[in-house]
N, C-alpha and C. Protein backbone atom coordinates (compact mmCIF):
# COMPACT_ATOMS: atom_id res chain seq x y z
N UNK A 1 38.14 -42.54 14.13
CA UNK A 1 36.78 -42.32 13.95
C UNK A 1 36.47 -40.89 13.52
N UNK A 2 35.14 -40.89 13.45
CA UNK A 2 35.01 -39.47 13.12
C UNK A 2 34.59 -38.34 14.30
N UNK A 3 34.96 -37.03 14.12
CA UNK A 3 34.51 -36.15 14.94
C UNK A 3 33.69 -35.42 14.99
N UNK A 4 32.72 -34.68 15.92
CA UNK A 4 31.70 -33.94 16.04
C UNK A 4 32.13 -32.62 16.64
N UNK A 5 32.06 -31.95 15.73
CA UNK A 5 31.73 -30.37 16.09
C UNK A 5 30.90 -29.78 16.65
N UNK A 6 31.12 -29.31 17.64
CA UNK A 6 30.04 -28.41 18.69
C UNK A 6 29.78 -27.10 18.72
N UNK A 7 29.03 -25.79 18.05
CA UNK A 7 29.42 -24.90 18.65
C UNK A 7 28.72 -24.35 19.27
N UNK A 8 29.77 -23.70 20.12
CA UNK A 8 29.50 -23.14 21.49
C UNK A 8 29.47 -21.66 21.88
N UNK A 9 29.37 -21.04 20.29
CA UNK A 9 29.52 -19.65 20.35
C UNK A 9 27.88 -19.05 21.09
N UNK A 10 27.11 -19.72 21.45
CA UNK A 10 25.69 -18.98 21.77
C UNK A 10 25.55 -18.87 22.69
N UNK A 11 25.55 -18.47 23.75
CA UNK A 11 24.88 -18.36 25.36
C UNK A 11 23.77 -19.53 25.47
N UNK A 12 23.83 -20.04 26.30
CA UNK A 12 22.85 -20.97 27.09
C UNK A 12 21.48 -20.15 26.77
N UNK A 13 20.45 -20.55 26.19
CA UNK A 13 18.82 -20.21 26.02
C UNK A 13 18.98 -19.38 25.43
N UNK A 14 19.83 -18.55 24.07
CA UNK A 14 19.29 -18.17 22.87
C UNK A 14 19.06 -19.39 21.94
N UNK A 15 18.11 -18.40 21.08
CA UNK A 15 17.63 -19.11 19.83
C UNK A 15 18.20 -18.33 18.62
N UNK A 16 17.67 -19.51 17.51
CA UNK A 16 18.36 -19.29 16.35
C UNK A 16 17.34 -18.72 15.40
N UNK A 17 17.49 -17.58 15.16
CA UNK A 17 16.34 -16.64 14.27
C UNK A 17 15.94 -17.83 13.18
N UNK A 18 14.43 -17.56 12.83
CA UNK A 18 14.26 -18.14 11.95
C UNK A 18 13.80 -17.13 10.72
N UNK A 19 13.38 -17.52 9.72
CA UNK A 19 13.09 -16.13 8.68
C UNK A 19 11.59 -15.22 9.02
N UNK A 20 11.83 -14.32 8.79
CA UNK A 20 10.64 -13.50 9.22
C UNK A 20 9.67 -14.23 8.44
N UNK A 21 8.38 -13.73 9.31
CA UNK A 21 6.98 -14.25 8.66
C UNK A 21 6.38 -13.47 8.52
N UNK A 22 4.90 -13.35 7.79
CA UNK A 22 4.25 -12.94 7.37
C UNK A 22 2.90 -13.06 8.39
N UNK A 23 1.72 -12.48 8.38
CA UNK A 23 0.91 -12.19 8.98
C UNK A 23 0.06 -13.93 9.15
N UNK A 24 0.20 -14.15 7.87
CA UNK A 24 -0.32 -15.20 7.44
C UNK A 24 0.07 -16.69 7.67
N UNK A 25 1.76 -16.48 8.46
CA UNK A 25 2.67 -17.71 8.79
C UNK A 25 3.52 -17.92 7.69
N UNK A 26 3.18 -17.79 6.42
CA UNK A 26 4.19 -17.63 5.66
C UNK A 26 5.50 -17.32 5.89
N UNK A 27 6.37 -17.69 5.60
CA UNK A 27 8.11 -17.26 5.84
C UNK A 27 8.80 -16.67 4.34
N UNK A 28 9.48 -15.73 4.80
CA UNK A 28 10.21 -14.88 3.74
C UNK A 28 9.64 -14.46 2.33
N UNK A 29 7.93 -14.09 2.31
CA UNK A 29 7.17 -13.88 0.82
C UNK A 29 6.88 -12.27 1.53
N UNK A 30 7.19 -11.43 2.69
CA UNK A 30 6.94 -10.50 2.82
C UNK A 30 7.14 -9.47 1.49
N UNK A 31 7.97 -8.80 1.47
CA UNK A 31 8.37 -8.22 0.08
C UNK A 31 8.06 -8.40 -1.30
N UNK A 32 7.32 -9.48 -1.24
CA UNK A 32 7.29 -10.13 -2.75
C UNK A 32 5.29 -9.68 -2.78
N UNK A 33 5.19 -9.04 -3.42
CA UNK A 33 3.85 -8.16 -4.29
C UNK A 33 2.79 -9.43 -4.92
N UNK A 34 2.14 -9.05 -5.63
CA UNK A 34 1.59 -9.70 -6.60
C UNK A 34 2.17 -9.54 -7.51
N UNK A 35 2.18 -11.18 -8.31
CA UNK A 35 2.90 -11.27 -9.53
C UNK A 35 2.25 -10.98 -10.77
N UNK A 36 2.98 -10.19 -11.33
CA UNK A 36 2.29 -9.43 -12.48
C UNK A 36 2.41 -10.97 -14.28
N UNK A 37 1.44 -10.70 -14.53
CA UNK A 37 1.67 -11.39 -15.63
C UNK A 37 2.43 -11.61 -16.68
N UNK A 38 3.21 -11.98 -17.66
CA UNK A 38 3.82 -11.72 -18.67
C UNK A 38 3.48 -10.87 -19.49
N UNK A 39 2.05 -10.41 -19.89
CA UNK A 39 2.02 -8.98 -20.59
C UNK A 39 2.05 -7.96 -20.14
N UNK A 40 1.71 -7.78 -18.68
CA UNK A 40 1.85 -6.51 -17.57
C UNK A 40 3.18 -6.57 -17.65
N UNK A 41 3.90 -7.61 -16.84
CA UNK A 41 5.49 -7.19 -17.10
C UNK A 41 6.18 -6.73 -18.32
N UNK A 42 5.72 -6.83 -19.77
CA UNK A 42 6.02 -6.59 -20.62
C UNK A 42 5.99 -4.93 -21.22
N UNK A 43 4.30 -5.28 -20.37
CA UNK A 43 4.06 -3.44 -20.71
C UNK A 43 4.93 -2.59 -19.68
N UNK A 44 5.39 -3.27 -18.73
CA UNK A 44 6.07 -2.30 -17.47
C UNK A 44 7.67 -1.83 -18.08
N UNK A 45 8.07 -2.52 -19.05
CA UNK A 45 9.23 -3.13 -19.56
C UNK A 45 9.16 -1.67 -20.87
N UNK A 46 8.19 -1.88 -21.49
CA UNK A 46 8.58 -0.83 -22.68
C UNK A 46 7.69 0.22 -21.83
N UNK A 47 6.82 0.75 -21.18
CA UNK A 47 6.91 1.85 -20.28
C UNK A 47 8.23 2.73 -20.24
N UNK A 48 8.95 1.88 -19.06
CA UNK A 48 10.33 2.08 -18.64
C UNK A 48 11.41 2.46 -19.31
N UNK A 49 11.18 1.46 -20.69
CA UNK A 49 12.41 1.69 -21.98
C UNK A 49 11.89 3.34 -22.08
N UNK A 50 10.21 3.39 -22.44
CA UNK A 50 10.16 4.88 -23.37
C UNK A 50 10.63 5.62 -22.02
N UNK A 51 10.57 5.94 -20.72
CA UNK A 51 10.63 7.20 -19.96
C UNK A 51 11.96 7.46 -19.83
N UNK A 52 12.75 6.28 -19.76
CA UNK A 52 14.49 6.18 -19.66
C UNK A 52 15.15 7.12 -21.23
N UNK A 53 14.33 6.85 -22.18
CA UNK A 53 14.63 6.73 -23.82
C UNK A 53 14.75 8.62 -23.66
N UNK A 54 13.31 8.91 -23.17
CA UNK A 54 12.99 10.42 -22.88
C UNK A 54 14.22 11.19 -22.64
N UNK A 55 14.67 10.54 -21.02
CA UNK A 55 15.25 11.58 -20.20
C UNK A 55 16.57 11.43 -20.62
N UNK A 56 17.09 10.50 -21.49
CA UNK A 56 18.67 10.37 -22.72
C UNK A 56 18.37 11.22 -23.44
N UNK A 57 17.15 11.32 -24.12
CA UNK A 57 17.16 12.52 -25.12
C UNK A 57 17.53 14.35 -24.13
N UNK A 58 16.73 14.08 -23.22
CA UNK A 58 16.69 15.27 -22.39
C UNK A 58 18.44 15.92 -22.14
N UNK A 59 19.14 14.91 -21.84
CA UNK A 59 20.05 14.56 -21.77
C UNK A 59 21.17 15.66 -22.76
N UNK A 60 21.05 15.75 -23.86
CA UNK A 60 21.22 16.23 -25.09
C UNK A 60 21.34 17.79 -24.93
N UNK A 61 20.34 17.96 -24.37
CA UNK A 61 19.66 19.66 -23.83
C UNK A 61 20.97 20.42 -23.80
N UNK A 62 21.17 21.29 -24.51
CA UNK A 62 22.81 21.91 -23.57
C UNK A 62 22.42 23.32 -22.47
N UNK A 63 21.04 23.98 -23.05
CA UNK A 63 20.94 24.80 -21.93
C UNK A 63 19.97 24.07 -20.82
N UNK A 64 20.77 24.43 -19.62
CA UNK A 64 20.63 23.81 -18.20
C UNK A 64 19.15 23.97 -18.20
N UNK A 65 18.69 25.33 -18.06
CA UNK A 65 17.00 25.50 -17.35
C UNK A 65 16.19 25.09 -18.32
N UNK A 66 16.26 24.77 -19.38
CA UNK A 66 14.97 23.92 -20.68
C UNK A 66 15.29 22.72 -20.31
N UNK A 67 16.73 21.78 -19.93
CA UNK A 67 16.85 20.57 -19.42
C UNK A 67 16.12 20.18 -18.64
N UNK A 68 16.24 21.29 -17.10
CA UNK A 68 15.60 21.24 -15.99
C UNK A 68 14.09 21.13 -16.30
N UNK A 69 13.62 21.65 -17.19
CA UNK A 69 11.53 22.23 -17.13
C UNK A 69 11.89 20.88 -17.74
N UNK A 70 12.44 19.92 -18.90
CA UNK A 70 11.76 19.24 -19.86
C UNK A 70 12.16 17.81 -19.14
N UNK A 71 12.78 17.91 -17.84
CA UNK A 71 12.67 16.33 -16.96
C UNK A 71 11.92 16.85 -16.13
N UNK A 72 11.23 17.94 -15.85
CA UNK A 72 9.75 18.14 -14.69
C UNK A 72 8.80 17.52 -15.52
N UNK A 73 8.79 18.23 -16.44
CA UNK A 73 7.86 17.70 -17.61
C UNK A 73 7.25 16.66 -18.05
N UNK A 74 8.41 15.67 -17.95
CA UNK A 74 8.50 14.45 -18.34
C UNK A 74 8.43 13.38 -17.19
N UNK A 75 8.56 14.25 -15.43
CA UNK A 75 8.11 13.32 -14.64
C UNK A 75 6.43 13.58 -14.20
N UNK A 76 6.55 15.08 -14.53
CA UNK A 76 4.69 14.72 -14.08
C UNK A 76 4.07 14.30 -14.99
N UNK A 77 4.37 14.22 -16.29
CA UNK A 77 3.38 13.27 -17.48
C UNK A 77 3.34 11.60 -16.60
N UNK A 78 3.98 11.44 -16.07
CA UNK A 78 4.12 9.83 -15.78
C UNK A 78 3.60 9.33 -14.69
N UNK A 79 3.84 10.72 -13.67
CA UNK A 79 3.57 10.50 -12.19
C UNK A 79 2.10 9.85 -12.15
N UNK A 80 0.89 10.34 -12.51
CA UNK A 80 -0.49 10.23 -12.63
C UNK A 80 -1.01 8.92 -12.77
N UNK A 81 0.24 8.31 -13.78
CA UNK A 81 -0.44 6.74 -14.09
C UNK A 81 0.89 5.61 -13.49
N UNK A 82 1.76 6.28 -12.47
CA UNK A 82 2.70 5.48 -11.94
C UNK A 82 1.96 4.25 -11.65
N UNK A 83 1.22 3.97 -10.79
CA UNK A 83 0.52 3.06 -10.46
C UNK A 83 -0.54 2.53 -10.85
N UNK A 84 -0.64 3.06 -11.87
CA UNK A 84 -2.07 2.50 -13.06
C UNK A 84 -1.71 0.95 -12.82
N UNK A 85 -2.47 0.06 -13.10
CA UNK A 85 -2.99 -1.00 -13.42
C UNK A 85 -3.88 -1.67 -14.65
N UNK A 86 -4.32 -0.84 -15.11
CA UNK A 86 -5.20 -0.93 -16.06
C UNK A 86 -4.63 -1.15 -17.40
N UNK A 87 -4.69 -2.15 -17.97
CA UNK A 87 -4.04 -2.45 -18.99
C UNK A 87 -4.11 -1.60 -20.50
N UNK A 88 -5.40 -1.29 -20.67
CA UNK A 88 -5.45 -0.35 -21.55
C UNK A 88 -5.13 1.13 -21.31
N UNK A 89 -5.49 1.78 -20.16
CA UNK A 89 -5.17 2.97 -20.33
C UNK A 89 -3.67 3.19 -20.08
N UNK A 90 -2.97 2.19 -19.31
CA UNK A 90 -1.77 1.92 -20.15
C UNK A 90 -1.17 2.67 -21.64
N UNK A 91 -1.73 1.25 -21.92
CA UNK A 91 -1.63 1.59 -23.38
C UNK A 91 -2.04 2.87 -24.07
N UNK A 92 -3.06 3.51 -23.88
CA UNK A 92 -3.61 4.60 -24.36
C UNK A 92 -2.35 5.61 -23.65
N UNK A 93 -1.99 5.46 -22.82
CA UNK A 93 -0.87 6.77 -22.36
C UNK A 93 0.78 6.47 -23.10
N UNK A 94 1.09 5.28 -23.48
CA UNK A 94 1.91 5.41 -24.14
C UNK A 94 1.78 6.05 -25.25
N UNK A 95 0.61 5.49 -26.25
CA UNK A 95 0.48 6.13 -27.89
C UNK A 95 0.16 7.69 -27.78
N UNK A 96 -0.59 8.17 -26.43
CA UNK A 96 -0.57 9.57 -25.91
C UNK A 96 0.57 10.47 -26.70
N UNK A 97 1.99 9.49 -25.40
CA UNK A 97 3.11 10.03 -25.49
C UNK A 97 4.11 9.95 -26.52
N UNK A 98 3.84 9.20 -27.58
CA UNK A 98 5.05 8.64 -28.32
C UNK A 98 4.61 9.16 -29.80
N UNK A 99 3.17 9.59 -29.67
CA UNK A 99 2.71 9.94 -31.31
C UNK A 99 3.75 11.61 -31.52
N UNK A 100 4.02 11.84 -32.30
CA UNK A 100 4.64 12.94 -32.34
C UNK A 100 3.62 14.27 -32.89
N UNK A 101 4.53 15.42 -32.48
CA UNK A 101 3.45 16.71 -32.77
C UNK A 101 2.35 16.94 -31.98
């Protein structure tokens, strides 16, 4: 016949965690934000490409302290609208940054 496995690794009256919840009863959506749309994610996407694109060029720099000022530089231009939301001014801070001169 067949056999049944028991286990017996738990002490008498523990329990078996279940997944954390949320305020709301929800289980395991803690961490998870609001979902951004396909054009927000998109804009978050070439954001990211241009500031990454930046600090490769920065990269290049061979003297150390113009390296150093031109990734300060390049993080407080960004810092301000880290958390923007706004879809256009978004946008308006990229063409800001990318028009040249």
């Amino acid at each position: 016949g067949s056999r049944i496995i028991v286990n017996r690794s738990r002490g008498a009256g523990q329990k078996i965690r279940s997944p954390s919840k949320t305020k709301d009863g929800r289980a395991g959506l803690r961490r998870l934000k609001e979902v951004p749309s396909l054009k927000e994610f998109l804009h978050r996407q070439n954001v990211m490409h241009q500031y990454r694109g930046f600090f490769r060029a920065v990269n290049q720099i061979n003297d150390e302290k113009f390296r150093a000022q031109a990734r300060n530089e390049i993080r407080q231009s960004y810092a301000p609208l880290k958390n923007e939301s706004d879809v256009f001014a978004i946008s308006m801070a990229i063409k800001e940054v990318s028009v040249p001169g």
